[in-house]
C-alpha atoms as a PDB file:
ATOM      1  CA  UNK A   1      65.585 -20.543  71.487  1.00  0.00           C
ATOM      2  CA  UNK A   2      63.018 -22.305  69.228  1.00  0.00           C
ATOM      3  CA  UNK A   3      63.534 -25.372  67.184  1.00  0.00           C
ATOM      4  CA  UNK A   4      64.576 -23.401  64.225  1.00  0.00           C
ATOM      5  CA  UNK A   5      67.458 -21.801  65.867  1.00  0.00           C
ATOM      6  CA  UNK A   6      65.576 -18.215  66.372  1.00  0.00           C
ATOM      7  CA  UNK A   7      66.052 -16.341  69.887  1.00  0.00           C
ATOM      8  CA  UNK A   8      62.022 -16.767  70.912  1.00  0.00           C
ATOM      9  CA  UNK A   9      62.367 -15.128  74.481  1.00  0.00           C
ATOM     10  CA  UNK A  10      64.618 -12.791  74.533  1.00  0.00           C
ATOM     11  CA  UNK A  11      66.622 -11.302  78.366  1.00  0.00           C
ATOM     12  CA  UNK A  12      65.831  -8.475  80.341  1.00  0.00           C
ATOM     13  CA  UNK A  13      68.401  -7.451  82.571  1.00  0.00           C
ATOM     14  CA  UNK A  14      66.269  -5.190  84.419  1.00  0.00           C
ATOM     15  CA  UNK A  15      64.316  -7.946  85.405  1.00  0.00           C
ATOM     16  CA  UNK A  16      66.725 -10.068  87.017  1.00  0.00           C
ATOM     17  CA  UNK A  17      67.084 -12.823  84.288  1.00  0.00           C
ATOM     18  CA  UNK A  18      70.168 -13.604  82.625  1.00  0.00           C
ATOM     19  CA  UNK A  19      71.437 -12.613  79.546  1.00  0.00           C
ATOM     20  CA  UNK A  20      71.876 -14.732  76.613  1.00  0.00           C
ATOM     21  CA  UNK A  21      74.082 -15.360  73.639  1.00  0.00           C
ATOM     22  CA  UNK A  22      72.380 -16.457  70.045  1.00  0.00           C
ATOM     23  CA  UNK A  23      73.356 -19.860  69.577  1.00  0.00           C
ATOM     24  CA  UNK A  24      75.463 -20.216  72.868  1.00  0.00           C
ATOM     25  CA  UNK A  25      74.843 -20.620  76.812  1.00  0.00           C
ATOM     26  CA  UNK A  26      73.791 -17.677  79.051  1.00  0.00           C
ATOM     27  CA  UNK A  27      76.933 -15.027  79.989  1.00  0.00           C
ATOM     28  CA  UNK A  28      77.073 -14.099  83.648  1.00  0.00           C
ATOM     29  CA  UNK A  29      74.558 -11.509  84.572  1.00  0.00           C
ATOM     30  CA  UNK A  30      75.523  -7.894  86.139  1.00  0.00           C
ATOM     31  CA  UNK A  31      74.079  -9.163  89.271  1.00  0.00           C
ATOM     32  CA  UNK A  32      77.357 -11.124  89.470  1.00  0.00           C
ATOM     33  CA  UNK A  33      79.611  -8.658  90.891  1.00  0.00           C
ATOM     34  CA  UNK A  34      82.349 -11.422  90.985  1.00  0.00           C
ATOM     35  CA  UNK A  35      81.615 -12.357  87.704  1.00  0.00           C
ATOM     36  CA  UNK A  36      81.490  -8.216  86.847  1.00  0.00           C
ATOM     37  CA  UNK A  37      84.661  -7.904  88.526  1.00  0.00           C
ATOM     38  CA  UNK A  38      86.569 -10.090  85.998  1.00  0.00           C
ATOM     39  CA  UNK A  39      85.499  -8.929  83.128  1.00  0.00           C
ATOM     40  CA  UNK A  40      85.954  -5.037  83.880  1.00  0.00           C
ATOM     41  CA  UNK A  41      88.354  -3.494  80.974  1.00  0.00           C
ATOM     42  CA  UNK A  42      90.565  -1.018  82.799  1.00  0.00           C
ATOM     43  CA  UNK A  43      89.496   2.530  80.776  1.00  0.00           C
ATOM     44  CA  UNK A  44      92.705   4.338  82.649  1.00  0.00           C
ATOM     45  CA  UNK A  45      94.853   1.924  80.201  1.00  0.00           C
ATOM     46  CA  UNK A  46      92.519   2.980  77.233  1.00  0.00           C
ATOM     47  CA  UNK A  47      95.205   5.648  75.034  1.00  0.00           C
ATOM     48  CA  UNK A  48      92.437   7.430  72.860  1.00  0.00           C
ATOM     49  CA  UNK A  49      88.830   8.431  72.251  1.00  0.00           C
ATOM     50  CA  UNK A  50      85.946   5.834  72.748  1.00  0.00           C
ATOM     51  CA  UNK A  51      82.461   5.944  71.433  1.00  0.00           C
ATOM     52  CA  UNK A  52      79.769   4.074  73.553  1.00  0.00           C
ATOM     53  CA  UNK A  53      76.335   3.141  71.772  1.00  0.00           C
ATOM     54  CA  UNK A  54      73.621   1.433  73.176  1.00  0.00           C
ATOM     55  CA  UNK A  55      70.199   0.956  73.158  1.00  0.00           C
ATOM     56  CA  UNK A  56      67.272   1.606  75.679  1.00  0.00           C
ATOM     57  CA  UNK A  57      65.404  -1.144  74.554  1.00  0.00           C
ATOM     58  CA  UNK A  58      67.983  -3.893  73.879  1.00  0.00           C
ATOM     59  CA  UNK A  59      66.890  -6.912  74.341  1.00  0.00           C
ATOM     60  CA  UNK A  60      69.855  -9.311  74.142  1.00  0.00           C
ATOM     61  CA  UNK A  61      71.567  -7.557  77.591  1.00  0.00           C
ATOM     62  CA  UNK A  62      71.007  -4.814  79.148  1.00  0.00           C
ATOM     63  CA  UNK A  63      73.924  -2.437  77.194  1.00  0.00           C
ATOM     64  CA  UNK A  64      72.334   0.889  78.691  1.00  0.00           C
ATOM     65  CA  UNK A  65      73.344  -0.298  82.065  1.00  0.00           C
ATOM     66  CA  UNK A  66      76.816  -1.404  81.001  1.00  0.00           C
ATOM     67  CA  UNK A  67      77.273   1.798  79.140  1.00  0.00           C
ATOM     68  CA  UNK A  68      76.214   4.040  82.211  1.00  0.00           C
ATOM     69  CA  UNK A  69      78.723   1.459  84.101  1.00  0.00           C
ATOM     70  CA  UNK A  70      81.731   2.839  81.926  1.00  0.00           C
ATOM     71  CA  UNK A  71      80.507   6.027  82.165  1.00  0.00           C
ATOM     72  CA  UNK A  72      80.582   5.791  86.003  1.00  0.00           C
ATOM     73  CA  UNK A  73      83.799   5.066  85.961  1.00  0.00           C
END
């Protein structure tokens, strides 16, 4: 992040580096299976109709992977 509060170099999660939060320290990376683990949302428990949107070229964290993750099952 730059002096002026701007994101200035932005993650790629298909690189290997770790995501990052505007303003706020890096979240875990999906490389983290511990850390993936944890933070999985049971869909079986999910009572109703779920949109997923992502995009290819996201460049905050890698949501196409997470989405395909869901998707996986």
């Amino acid at each position: 992040m730059d002096p002026s509060g701007r994101l200035s170099s932005p993650a790629d999660g298909d690189r290997g580096r770790r995501s990052i939060r505007l303003g706020g320290p890096p979240s875990p990376s999906l490389d983290n299976k511990e850390a993936v683990e944890k933070a999985v949302i049971p869909g079986e428990k999910i009572n109703g109709p779920v949109l997923l949107v992502s995009g290819k070229d996201d460049r905050l964290w890698p949501s196409s992977a997470m989405v395909d993750m869901v998707i996986a099952g």
